[in-house]
PDB file of N, CA and C in Angstrom:
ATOM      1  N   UNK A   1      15.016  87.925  80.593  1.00  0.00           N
ATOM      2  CA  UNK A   1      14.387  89.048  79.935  1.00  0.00           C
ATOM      3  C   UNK A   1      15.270  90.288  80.139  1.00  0.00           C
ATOM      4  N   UNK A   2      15.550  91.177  79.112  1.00  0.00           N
ATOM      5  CA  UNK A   2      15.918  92.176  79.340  1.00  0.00           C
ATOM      6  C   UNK A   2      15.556  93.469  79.180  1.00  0.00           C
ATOM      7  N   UNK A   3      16.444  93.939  80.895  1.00  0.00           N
ATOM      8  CA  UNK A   3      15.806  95.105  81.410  1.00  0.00           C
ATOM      9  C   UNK A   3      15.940  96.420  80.413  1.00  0.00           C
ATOM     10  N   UNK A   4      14.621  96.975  80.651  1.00  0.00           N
ATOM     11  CA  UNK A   4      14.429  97.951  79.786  1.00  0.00           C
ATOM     12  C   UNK A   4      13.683  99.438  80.409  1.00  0.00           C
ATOM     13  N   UNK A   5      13.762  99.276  81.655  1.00  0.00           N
ATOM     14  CA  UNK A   5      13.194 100.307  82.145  1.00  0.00           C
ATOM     15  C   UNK A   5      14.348 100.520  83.549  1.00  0.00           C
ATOM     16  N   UNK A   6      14.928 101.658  83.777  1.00  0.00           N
ATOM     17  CA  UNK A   6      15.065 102.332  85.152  1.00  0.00           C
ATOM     18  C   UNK A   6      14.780 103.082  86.099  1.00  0.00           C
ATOM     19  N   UNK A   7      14.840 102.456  87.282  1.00  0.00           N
ATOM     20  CA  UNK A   7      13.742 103.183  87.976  1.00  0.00           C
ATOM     21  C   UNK A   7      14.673 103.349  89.443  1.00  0.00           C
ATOM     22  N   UNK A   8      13.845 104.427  90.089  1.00  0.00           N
ATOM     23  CA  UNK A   8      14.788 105.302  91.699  1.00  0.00           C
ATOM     24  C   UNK A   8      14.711 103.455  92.194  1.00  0.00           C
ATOM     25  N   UNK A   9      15.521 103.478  93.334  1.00  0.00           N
ATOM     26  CA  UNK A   9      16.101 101.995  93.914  1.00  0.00           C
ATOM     27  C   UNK A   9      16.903 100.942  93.359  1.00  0.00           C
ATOM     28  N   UNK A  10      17.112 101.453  92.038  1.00  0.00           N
ATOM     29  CA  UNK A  10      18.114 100.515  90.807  1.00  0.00           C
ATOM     30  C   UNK A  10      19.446 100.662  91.639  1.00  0.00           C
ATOM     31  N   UNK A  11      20.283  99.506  91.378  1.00  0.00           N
ATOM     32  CA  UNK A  11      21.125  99.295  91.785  1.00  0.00           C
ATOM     33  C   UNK A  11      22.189  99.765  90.484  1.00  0.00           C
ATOM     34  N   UNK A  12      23.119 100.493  90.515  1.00  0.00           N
ATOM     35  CA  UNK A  12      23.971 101.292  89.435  1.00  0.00           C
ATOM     36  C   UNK A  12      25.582 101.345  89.401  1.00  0.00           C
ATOM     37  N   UNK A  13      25.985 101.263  88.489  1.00  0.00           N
ATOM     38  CA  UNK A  13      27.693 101.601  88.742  1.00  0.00           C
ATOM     39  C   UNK A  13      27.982 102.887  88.469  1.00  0.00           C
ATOM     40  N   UNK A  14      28.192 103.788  88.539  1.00  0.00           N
ATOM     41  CA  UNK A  14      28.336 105.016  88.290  1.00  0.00           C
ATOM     42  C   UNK A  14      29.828 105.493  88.295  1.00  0.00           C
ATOM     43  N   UNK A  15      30.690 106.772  87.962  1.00  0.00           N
ATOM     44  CA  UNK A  15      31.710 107.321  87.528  1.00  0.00           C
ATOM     45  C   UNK A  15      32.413 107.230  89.323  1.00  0.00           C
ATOM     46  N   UNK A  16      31.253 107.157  89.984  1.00  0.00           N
ATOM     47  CA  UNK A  16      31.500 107.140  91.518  1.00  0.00           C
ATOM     48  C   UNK A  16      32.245 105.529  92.445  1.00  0.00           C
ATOM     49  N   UNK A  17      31.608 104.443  91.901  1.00  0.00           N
ATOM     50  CA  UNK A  17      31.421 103.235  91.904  1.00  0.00           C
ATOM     51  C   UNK A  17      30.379 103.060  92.365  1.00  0.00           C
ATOM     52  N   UNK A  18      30.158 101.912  92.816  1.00  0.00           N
ATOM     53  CA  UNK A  18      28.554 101.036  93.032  1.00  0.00           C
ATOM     54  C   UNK A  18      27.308 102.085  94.003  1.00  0.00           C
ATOM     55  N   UNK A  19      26.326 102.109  93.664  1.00  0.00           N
ATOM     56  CA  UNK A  19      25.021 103.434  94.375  1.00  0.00           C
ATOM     57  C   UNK A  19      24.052 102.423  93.894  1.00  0.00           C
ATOM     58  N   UNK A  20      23.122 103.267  94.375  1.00  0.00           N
ATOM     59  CA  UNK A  20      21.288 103.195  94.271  1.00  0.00           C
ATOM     60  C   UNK A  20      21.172 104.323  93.810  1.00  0.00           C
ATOM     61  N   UNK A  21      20.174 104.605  92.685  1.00  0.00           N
ATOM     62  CA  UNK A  21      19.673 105.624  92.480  1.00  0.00           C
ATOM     63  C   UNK A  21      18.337 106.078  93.355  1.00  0.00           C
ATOM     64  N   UNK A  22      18.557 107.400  93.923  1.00  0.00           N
ATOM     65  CA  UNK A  22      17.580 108.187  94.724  1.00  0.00           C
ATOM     66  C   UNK A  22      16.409 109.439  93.669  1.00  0.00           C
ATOM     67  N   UNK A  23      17.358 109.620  93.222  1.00  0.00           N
ATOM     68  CA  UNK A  23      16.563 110.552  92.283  1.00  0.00           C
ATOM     69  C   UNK A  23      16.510 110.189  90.553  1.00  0.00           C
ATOM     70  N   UNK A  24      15.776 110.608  89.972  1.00  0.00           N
ATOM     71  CA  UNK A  24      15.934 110.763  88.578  1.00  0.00           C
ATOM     72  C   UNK A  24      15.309 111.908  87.160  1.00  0.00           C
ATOM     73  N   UNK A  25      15.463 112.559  86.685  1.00  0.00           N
ATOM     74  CA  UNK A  25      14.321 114.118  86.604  1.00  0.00           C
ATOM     75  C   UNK A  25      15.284 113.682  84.628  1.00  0.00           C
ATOM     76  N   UNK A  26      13.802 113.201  83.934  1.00  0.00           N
ATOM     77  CA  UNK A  26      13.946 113.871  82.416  1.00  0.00           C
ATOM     78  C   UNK A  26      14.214 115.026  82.324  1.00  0.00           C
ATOM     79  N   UNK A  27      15.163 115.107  81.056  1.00  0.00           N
ATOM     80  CA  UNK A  27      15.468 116.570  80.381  1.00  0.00           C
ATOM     81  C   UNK A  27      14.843 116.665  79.211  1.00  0.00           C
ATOM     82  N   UNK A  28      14.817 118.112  78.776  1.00  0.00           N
ATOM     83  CA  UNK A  28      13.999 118.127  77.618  1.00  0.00           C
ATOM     84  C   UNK A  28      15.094 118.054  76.497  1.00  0.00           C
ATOM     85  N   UNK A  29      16.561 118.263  76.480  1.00  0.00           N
ATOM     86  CA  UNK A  29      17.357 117.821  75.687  1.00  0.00           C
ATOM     87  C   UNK A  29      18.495 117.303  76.151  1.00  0.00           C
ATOM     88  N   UNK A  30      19.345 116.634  75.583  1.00  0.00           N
ATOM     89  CA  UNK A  30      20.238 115.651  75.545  1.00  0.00           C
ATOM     90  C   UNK A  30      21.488 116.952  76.598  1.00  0.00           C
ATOM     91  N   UNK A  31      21.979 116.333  77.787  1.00  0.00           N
ATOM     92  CA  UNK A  31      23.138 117.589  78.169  1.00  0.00           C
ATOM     93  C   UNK A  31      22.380 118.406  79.292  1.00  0.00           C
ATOM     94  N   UNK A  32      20.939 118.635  78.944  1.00  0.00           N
ATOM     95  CA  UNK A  32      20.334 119.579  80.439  1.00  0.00           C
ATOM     96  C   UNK A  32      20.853 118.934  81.840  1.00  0.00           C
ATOM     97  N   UNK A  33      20.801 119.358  82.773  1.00  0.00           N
ATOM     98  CA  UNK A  33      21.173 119.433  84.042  1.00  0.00           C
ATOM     99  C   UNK A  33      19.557 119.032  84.763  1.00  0.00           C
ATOM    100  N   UNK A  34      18.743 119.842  84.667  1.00  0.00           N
ATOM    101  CA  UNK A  34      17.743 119.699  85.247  1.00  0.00           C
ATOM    102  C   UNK A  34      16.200 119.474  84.211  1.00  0.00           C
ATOM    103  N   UNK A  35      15.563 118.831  84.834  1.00  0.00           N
ATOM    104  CA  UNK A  35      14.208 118.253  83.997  1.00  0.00           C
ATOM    105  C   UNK A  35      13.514 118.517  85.182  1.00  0.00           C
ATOM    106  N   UNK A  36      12.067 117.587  84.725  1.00  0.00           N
ATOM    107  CA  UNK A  36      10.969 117.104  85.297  1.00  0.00           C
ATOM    108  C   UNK A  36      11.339 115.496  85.974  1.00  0.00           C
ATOM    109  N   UNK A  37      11.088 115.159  87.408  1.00  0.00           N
ATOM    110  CA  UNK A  37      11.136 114.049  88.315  1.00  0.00           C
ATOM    111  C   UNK A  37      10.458 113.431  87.936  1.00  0.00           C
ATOM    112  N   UNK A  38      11.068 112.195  87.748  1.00  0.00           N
ATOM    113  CA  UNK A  38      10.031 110.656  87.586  1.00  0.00           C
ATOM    114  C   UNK A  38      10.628 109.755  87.987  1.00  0.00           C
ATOM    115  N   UNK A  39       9.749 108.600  88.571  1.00  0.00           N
ATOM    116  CA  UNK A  39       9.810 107.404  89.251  1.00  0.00           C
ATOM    117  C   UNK A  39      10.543 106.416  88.634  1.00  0.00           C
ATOM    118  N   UNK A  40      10.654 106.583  87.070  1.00  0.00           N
ATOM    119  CA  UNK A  40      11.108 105.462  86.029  1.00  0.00           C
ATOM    120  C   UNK A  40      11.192 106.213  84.840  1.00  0.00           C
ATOM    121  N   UNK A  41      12.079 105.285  84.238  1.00  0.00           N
ATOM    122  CA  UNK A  41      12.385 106.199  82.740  1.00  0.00           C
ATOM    123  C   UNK A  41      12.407 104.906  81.625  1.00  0.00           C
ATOM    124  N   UNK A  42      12.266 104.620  80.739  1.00  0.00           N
ATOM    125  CA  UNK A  42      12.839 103.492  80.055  1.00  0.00           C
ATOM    126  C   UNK A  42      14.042 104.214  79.358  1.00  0.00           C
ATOM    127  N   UNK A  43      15.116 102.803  79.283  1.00  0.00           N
ATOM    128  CA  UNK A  43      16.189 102.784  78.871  1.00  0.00           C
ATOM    129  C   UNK A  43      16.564 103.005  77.394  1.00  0.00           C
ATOM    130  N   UNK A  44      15.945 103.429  76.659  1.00  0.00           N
ATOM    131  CA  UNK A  44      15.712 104.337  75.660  1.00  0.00           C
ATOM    132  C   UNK A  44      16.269 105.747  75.839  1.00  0.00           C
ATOM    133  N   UNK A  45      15.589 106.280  76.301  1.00  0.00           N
ATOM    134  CA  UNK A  45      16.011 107.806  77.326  1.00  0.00           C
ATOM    135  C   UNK A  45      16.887 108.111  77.981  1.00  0.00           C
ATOM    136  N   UNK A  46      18.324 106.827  78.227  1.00  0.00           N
ATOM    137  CA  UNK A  46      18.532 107.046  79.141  1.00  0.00           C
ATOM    138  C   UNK A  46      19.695 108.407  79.160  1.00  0.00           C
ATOM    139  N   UNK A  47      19.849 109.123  77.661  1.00  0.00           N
ATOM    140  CA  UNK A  47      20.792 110.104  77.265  1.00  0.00           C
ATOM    141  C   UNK A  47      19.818 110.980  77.543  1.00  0.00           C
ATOM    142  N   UNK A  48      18.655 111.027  78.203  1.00  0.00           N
ATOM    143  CA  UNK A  48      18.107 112.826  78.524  1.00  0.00           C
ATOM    144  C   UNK A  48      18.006 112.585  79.785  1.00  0.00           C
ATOM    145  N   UNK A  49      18.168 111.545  80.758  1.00  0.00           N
ATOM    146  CA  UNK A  49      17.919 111.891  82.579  1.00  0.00           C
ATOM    147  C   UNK A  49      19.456 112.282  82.996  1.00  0.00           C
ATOM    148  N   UNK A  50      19.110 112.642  84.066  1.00  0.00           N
ATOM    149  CA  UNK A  50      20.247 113.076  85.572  1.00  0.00           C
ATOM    150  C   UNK A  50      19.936 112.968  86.537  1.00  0.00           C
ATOM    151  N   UNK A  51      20.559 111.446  87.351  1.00  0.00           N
ATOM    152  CA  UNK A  51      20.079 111.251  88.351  1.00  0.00           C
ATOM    153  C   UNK A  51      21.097 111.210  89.230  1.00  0.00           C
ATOM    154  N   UNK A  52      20.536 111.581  90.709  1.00  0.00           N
ATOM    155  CA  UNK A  52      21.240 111.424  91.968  1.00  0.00           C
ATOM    156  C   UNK A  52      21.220 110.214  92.776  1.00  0.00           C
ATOM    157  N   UNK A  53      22.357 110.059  93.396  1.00  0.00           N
ATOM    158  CA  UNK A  53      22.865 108.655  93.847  1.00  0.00           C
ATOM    159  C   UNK A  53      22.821 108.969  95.345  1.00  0.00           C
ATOM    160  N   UNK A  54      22.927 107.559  96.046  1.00  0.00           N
ATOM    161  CA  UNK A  54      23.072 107.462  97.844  1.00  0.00           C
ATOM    162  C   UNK A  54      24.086 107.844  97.992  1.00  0.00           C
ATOM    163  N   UNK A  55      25.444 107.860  97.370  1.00  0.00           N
ATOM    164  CA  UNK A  55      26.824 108.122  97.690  1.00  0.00           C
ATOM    165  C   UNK A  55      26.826 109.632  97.758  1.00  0.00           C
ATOM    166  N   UNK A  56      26.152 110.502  97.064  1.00  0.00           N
ATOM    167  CA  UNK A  56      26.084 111.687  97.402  1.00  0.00           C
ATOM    168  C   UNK A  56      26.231 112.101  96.155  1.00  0.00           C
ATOM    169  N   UNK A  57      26.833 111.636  95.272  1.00  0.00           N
ATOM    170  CA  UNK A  57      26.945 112.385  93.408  1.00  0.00           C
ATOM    171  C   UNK A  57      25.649 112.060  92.889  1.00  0.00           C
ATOM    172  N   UNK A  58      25.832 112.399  91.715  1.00  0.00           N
ATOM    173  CA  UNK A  58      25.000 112.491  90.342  1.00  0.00           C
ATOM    174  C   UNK A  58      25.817 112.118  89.355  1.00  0.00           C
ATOM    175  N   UNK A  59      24.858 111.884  88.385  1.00  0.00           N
ATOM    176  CA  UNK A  59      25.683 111.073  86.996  1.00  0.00           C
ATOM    177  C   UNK A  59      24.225 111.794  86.128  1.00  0.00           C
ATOM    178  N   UNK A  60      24.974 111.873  84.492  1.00  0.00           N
ATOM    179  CA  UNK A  60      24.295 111.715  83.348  1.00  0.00           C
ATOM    180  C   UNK A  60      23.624 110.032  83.544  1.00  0.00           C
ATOM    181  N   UNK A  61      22.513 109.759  82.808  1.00  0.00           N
ATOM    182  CA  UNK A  61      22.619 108.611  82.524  1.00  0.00           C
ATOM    183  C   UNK A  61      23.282 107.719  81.640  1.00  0.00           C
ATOM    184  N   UNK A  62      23.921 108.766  81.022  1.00  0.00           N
ATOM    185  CA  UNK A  62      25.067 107.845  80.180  1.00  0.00           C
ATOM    186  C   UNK A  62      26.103 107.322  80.680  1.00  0.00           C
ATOM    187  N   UNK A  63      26.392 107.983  81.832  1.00  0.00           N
ATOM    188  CA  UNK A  63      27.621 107.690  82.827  1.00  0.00           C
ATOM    189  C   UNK A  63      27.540 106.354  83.556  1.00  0.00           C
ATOM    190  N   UNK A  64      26.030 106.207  83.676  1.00  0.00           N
ATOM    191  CA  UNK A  64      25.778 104.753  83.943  1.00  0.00           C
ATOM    192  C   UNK A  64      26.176 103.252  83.501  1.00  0.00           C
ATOM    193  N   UNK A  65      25.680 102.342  84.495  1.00  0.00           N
ATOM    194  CA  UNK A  65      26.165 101.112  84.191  1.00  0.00           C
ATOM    195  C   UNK A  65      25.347 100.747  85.175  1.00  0.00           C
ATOM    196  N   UNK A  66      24.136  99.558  84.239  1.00  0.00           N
ATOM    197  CA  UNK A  66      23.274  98.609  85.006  1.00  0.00           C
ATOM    198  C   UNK A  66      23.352  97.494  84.309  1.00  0.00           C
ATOM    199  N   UNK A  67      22.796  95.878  85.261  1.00  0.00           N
ATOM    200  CA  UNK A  67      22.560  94.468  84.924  1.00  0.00           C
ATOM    201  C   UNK A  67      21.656  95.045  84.223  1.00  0.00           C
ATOM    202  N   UNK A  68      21.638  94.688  82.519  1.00  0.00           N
ATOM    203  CA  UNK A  68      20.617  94.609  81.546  1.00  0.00           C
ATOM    204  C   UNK A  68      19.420  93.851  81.578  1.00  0.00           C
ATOM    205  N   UNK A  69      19.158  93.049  83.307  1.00  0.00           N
ATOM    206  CA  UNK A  69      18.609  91.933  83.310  1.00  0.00           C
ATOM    207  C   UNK A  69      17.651  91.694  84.546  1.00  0.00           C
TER     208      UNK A  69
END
């Protein structure tokens, strides 16, 4: 089945290399920096979040890279 929702504890590849996501906060448009915090986002969305990683960065969610699965 494929994954269609991301959520804080996802395992991620990022611009950084391999993290967990700790944080994740919707934007109200595509490019904001800061939103509203949520637990999960579906992967639809994933061009309006910005989330923070264990390694210590942040990424767009476009910057991302997850198992679709």
């Amino acid at each position: 089945m494929k994954k269609n929702i991301l959520k804080i504890g996802d395992d991620v590849l990022s611009e950084y290399g391999p993290a967990k996501i700790t944080k994740i906060e919707l934007c109200e448009k595509v490019g904001d920096k800061y939103g509203i915090e949520v637990n999960s986002v579906h992967t639809n969305l994933v061009d309006r979040i910005v989330v923070d990683l264990d390694n210590g960065h942040w990424n767009y969610g476009t910057q991302l890279d997850w198992i679709p699965y």
